[in-house]
PDB file of N, CA and C in Angstrom:
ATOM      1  N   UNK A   1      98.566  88.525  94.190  1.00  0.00           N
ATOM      2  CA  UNK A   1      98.316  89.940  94.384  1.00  0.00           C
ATOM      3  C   UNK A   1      98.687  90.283  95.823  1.00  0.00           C
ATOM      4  N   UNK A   2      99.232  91.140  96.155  1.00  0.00           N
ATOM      5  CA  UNK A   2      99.783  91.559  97.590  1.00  0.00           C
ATOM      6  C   UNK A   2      99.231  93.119  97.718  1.00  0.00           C
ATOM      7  N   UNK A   3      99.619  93.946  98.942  1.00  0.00           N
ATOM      8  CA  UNK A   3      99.485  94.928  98.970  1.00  0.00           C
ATOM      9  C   UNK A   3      99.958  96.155  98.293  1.00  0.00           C
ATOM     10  N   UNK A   4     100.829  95.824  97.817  1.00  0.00           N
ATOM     11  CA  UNK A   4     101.478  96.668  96.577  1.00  0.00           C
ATOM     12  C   UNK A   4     100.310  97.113  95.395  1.00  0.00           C
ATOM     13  N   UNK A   5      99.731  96.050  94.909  1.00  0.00           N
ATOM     14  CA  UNK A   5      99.080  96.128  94.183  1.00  0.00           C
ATOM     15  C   UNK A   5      98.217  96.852  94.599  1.00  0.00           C
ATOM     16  N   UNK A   6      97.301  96.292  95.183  1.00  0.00           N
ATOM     17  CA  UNK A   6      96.452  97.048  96.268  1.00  0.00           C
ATOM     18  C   UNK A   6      96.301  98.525  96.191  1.00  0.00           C
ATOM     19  N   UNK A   7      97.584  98.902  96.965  1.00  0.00           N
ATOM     20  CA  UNK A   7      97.553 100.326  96.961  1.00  0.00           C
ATOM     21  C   UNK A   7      97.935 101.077  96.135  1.00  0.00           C
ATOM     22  N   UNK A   8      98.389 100.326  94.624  1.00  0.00           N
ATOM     23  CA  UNK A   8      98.564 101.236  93.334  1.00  0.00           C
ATOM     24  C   UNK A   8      97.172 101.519  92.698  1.00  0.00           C
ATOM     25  N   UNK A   9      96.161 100.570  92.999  1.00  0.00           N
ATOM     26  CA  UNK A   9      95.136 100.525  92.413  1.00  0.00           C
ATOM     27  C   UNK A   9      94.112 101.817  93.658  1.00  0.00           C
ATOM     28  N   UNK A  10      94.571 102.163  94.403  1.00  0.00           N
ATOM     29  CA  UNK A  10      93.768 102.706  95.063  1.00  0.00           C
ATOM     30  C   UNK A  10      94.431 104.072  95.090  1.00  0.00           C
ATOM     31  N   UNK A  11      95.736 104.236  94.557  1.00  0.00           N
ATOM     32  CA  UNK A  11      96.306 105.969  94.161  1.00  0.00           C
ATOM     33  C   UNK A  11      95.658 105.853  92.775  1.00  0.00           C
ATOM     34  N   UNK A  12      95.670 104.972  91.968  1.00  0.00           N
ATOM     35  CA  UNK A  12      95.415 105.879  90.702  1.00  0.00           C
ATOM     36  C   UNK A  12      93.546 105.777  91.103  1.00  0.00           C
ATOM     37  N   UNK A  13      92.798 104.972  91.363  1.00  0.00           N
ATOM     38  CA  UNK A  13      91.451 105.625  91.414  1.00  0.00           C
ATOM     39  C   UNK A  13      91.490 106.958  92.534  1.00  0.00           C
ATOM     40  N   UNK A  14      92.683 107.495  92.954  1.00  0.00           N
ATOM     41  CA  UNK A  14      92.490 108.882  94.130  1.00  0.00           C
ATOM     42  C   UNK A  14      92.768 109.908  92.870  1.00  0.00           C
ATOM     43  N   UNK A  15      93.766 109.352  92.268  1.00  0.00           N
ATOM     44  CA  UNK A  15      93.892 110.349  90.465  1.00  0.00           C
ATOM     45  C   UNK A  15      92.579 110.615  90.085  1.00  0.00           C
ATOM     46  N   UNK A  16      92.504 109.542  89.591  1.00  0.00           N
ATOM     47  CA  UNK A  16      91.317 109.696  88.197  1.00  0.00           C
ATOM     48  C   UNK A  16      89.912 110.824  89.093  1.00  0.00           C
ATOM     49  N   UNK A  17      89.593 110.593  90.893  1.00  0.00           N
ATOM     50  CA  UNK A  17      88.847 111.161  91.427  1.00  0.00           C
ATOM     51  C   UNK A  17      89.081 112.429  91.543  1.00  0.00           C
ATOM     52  N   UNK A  18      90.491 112.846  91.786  1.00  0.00           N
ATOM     53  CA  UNK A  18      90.480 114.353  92.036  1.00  0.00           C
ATOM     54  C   UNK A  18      90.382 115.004  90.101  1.00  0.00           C
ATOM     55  N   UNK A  19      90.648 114.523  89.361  1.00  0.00           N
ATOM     56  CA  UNK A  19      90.931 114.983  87.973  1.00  0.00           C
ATOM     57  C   UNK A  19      89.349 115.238  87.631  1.00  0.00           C
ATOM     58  N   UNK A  20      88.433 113.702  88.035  1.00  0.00           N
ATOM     59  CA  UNK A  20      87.453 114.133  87.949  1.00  0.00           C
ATOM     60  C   UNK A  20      86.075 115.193  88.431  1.00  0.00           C
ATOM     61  N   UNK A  21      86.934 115.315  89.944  1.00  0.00           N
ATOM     62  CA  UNK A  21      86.251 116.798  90.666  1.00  0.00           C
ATOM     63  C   UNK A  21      86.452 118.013  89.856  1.00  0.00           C
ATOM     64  N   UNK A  22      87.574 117.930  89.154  1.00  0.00           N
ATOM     65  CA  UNK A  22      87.798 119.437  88.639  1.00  0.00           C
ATOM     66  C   UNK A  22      87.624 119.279  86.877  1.00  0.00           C
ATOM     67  N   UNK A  23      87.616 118.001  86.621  1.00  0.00           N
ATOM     68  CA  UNK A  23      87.117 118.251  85.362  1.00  0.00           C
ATOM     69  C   UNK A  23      85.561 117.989  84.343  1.00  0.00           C
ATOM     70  N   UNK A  24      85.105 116.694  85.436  1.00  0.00           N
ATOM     71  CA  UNK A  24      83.812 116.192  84.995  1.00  0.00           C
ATOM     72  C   UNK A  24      84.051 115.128  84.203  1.00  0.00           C
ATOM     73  N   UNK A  25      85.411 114.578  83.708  1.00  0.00           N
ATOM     74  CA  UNK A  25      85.389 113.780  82.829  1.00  0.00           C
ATOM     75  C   UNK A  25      86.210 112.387  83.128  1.00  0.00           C
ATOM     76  N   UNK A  26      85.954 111.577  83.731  1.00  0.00           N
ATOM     77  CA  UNK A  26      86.904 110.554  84.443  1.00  0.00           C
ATOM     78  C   UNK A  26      87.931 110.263  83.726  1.00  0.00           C
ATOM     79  N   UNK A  27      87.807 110.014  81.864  1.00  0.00           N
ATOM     80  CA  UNK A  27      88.800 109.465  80.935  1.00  0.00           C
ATOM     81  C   UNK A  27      90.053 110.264  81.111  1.00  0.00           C
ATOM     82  N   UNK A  28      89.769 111.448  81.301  1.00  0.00           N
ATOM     83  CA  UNK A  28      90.955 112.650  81.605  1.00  0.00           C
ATOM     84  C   UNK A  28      91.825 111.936  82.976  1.00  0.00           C
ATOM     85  N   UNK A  29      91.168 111.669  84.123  1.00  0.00           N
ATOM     86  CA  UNK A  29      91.836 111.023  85.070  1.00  0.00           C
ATOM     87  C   UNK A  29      92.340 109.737  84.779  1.00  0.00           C
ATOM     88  N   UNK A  30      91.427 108.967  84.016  1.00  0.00           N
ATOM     89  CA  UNK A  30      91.949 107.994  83.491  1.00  0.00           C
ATOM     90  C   UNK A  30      93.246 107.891  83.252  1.00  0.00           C
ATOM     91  N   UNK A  31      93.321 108.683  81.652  1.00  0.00           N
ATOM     92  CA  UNK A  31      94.798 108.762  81.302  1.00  0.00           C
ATOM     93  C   UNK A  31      95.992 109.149  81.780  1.00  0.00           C
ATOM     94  N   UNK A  32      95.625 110.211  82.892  1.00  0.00           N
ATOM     95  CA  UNK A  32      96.519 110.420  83.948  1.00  0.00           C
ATOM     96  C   UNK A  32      97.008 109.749  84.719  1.00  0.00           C
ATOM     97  N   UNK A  33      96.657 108.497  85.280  1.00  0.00           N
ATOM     98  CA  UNK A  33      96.715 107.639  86.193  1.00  0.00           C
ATOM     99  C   UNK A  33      97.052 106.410  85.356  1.00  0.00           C
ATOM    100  N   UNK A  34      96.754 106.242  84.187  1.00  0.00           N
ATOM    101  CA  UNK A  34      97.180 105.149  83.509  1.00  0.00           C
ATOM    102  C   UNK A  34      98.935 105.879  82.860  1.00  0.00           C
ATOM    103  N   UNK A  35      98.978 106.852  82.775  1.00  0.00           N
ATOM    104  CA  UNK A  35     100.272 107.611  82.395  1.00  0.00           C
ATOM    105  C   UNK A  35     101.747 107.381  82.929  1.00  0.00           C
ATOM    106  N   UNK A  36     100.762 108.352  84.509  1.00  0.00           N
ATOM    107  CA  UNK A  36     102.126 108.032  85.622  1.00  0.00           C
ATOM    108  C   UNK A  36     102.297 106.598  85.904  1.00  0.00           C
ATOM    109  N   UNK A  37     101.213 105.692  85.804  1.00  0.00           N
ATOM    110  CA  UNK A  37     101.966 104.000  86.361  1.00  0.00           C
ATOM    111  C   UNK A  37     102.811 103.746  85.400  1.00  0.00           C
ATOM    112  N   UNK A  38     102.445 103.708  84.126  1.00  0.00           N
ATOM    113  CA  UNK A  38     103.567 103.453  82.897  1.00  0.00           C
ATOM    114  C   UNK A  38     104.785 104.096  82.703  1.00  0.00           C
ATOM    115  N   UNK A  39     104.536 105.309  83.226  1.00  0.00           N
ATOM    116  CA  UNK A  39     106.328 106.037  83.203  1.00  0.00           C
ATOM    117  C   UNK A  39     106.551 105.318  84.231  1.00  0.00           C
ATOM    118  N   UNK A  40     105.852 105.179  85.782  1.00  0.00           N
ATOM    119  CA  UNK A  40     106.873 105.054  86.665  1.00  0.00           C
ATOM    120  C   UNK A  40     107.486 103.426  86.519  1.00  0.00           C
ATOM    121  N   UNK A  41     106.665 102.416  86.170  1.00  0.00           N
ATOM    122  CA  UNK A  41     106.683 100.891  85.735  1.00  0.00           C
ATOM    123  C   UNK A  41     108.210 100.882  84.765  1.00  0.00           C
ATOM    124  N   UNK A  42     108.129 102.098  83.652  1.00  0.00           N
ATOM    125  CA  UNK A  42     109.115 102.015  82.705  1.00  0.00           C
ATOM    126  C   UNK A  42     110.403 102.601  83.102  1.00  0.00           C
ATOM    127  N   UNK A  43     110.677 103.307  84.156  1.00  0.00           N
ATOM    128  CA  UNK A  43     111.964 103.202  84.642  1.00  0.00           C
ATOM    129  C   UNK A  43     111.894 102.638  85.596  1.00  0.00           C
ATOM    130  N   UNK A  44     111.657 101.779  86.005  1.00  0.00           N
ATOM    131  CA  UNK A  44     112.005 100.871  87.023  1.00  0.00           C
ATOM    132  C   UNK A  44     112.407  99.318  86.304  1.00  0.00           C
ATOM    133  N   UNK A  45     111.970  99.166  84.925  1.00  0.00           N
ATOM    134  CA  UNK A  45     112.358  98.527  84.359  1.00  0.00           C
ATOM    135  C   UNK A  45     114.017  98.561  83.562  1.00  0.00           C
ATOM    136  N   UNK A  46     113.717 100.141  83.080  1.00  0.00           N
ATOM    137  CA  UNK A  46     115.036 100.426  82.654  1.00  0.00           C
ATOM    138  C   UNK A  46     116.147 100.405  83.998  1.00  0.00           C
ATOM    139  N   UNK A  47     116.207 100.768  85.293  1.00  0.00           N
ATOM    140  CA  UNK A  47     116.947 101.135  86.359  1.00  0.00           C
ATOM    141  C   UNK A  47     117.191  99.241  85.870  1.00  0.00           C
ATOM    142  N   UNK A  48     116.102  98.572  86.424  1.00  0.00           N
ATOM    143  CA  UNK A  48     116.600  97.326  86.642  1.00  0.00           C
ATOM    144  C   UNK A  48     117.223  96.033  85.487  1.00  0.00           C
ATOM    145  N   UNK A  49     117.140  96.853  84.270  1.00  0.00           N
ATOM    146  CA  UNK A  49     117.626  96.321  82.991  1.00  0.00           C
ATOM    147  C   UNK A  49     119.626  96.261  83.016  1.00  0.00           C
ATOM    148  N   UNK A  50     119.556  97.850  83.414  1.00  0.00           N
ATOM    149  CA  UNK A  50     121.107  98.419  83.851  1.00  0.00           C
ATOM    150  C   UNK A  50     120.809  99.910  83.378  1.00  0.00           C
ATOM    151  N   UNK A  51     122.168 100.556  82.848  1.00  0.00           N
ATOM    152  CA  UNK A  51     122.322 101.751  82.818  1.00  0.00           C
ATOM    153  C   UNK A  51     120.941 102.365  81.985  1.00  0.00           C
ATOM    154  N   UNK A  52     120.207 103.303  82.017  1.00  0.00           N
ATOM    155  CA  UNK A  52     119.189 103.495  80.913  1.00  0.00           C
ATOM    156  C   UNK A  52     119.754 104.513  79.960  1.00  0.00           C
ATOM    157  N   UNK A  53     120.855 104.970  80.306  1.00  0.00           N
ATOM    158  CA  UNK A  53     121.746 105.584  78.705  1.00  0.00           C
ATOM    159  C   UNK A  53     122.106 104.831  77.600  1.00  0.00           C
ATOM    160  N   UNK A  54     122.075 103.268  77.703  1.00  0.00           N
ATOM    161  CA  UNK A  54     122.315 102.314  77.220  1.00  0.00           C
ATOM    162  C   UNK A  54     121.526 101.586  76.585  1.00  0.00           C
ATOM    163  N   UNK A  55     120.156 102.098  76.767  1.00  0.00           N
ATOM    164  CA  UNK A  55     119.198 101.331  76.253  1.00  0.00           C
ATOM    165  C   UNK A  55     118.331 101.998  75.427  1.00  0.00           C
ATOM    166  N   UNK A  56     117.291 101.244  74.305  1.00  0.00           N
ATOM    167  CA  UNK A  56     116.782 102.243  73.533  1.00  0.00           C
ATOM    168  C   UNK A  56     115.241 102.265  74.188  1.00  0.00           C
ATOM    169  N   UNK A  57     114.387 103.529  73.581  1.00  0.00           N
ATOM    170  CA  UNK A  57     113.194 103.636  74.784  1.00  0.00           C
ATOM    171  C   UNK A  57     112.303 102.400  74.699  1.00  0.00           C
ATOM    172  N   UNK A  58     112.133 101.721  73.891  1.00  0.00           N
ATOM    173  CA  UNK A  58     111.321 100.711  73.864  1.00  0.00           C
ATOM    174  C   UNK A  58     111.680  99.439  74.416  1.00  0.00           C
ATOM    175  N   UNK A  59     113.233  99.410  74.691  1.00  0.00           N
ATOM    176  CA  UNK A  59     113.360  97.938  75.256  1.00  0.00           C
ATOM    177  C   UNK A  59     112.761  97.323  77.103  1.00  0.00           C
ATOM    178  N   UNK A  60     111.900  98.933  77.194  1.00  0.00           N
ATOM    179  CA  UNK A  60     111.932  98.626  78.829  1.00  0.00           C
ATOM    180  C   UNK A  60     110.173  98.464  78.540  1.00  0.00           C
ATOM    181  N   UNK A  61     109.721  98.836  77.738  1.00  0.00           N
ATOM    182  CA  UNK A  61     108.755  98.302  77.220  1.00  0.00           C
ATOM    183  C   UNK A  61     108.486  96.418  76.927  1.00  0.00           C
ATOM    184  N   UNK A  62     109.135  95.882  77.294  1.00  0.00           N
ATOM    185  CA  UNK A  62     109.027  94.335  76.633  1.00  0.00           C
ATOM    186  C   UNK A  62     108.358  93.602  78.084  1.00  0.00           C
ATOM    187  N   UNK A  63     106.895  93.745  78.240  1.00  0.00           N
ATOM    188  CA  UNK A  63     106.426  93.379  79.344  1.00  0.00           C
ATOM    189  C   UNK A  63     106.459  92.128  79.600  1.00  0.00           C
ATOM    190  N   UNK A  64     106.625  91.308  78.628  1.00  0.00           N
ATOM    191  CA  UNK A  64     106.894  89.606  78.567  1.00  0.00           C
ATOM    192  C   UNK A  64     108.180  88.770  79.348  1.00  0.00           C
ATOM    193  N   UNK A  65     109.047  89.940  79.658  1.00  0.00           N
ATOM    194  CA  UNK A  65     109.958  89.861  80.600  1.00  0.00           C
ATOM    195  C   UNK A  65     110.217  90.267  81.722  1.00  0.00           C
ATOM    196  N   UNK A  66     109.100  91.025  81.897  1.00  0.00           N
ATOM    197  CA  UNK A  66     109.059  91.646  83.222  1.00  0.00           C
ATOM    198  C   UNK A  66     108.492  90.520  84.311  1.00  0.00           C
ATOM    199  N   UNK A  67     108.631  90.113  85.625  1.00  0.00           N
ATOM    200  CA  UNK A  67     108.263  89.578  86.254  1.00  0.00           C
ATOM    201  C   UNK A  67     106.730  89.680  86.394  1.00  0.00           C
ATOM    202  N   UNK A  68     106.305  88.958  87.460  1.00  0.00           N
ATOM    203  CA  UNK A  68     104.699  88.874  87.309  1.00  0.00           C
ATOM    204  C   UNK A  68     104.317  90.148  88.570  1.00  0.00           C
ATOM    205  N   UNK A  69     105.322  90.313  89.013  1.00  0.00           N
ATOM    206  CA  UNK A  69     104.908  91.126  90.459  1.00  0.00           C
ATOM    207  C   UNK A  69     105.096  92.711  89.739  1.00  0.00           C
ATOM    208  N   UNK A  70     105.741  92.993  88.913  1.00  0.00           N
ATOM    209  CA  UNK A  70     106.285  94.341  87.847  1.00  0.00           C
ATOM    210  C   UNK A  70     105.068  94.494  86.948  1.00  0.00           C
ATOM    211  N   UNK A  71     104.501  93.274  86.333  1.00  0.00           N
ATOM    212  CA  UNK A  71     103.469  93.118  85.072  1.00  0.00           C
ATOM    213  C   UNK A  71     102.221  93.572  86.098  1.00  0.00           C
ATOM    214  N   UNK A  72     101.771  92.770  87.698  1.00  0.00           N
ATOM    215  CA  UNK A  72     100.465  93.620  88.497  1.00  0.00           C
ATOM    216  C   UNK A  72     100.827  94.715  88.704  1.00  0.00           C
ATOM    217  N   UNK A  73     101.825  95.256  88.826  1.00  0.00           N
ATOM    218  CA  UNK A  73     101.762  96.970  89.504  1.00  0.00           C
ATOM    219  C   UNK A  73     101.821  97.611  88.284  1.00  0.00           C
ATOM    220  N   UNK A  74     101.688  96.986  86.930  1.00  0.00           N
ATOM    221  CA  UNK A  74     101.229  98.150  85.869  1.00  0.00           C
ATOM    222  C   UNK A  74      99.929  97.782  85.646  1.00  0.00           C
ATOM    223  N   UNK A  75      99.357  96.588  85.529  1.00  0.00           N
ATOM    224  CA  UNK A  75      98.131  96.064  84.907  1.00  0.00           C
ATOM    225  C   UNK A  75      96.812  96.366  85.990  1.00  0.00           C
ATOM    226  N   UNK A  76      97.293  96.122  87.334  1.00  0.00           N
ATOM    227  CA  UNK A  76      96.046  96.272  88.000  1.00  0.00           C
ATOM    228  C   UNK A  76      95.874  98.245  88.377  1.00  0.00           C
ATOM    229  N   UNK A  77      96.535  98.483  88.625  1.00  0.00           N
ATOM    230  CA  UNK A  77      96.007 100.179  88.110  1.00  0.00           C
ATOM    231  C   UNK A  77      95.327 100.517  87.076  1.00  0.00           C
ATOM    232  N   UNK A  78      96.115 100.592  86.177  1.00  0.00           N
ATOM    233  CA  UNK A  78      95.370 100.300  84.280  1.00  0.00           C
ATOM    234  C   UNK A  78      93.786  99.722  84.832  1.00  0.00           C
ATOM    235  N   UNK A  79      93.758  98.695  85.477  1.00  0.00           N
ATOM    236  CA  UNK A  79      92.143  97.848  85.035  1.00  0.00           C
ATOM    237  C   UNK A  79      91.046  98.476  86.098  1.00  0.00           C
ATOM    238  N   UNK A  80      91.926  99.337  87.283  1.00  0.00           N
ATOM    239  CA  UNK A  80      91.226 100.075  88.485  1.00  0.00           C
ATOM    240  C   UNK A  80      90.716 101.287  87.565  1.00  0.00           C
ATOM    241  N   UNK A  81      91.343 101.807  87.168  1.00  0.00           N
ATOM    242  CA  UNK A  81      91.183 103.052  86.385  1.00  0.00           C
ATOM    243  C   UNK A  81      90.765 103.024  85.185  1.00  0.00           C
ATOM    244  N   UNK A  82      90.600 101.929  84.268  1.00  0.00           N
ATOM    245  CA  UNK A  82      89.490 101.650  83.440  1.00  0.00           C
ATOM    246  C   UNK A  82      88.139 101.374  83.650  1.00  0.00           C
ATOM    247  N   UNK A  83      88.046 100.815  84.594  1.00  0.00           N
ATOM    248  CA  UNK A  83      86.662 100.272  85.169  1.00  0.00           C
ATOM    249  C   UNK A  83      86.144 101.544  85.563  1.00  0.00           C
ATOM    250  N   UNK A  84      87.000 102.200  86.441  1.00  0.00           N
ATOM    251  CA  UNK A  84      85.702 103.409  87.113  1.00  0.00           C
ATOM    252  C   UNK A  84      85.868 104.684  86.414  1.00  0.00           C
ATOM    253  N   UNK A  85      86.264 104.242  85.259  1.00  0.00           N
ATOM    254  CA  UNK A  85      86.214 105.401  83.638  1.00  0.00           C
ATOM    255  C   UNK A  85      84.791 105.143  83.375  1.00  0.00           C
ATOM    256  N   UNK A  86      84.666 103.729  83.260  1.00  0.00           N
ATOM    257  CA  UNK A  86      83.345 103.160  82.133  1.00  0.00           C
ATOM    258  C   UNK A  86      82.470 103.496  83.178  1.00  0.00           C
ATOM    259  N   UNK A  87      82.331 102.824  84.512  1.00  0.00           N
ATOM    260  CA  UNK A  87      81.120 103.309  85.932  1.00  0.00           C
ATOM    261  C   UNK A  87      80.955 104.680  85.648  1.00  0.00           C
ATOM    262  N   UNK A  88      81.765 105.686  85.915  1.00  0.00           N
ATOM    263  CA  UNK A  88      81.465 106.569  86.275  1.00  0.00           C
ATOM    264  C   UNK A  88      80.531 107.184  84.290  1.00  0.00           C
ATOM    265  N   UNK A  89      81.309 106.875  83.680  1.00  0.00           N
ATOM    266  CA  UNK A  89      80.832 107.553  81.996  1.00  0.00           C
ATOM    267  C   UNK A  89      79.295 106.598  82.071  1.00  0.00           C
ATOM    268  N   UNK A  90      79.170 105.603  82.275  1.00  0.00           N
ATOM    269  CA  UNK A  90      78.359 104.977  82.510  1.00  0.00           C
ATOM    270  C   UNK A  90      76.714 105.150  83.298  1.00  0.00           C
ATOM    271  N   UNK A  91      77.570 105.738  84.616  1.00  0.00           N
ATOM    272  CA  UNK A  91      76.066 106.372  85.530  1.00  0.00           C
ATOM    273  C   UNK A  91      75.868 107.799  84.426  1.00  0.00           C
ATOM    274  N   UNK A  92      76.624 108.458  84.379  1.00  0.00           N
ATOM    275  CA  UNK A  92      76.949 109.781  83.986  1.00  0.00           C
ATOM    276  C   UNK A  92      75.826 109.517  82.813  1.00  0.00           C
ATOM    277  N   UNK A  93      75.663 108.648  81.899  1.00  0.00           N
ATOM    278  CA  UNK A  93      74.958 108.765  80.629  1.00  0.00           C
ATOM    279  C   UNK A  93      73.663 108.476  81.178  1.00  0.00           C
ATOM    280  N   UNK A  94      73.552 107.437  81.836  1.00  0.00           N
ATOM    281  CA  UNK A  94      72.137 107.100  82.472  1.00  0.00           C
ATOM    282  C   UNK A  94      71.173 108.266  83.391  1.00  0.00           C
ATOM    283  N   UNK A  95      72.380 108.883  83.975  1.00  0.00           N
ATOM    284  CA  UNK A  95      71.686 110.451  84.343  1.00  0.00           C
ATOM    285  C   UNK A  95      70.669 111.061  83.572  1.00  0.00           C
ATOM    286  N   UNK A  96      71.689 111.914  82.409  1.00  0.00           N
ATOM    287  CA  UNK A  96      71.538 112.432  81.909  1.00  0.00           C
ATOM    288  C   UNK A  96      70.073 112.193  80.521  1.00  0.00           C
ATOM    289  N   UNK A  97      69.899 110.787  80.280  1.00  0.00           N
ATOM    290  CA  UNK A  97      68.834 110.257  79.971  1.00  0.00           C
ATOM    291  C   UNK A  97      67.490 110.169  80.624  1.00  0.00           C
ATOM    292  N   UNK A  98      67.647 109.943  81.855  1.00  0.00           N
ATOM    293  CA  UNK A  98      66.776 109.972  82.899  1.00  0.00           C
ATOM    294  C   UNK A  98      66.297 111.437  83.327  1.00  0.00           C
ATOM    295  N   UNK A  99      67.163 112.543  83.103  1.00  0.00           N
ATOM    296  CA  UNK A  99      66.511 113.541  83.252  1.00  0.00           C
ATOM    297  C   UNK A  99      65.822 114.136  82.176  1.00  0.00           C
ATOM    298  N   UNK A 100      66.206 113.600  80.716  1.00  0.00           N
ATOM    299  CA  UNK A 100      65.169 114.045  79.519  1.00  0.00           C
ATOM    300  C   UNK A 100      63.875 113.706  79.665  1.00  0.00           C
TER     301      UNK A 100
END
């Protein structure tokens, strides 16, 4: 894991936080932040496959070939931004119990 990683995992929890200031619902940021890493992961795969007119949309999808340093800068965002989906839905329910 290097700093790359690092700091993908720390833009998409700045996503999922501002989505969740204005919406209340982290999963919404969630998917947002799990969205943009996967588009941006998937042309960088296609750029580095070759031409992406040439290719069909799923072949840049084949994560089993992607290097291991390509596979953390999609996976550890994804697991930053899952985790503080469930924390935050998590306190959020315990609140809301606690004040009944």
């Amino acid at each position: 894991m290097n700093l790359t990683h690092v700091s993908h995992m720390f833009i998409a929890l700045l996503i999922l936080s501002v989505v969740y200031v204005f919406t209340r619902n982290a999963w919404v940021g969630a998917a947002l932040a799990i969205g943009f890493y996967t588009g941006r992961e998937h042309a960088q795969r296609e750029y580095k496959i070759g031409d992406p007119s040439h290719l069909m949309p799923w072949e840049a999808f084949d994560v089993w070939n992607w290097s291991l340093d390509a596979q953390l800068d999609l996976f550890c965002p994804i697991a930053a931004a899952v985790a503080a989906a469930l924390l935050i839905s998590f306190l959020a329910r315990r609140r809301r119990s606690s004040a009944l």
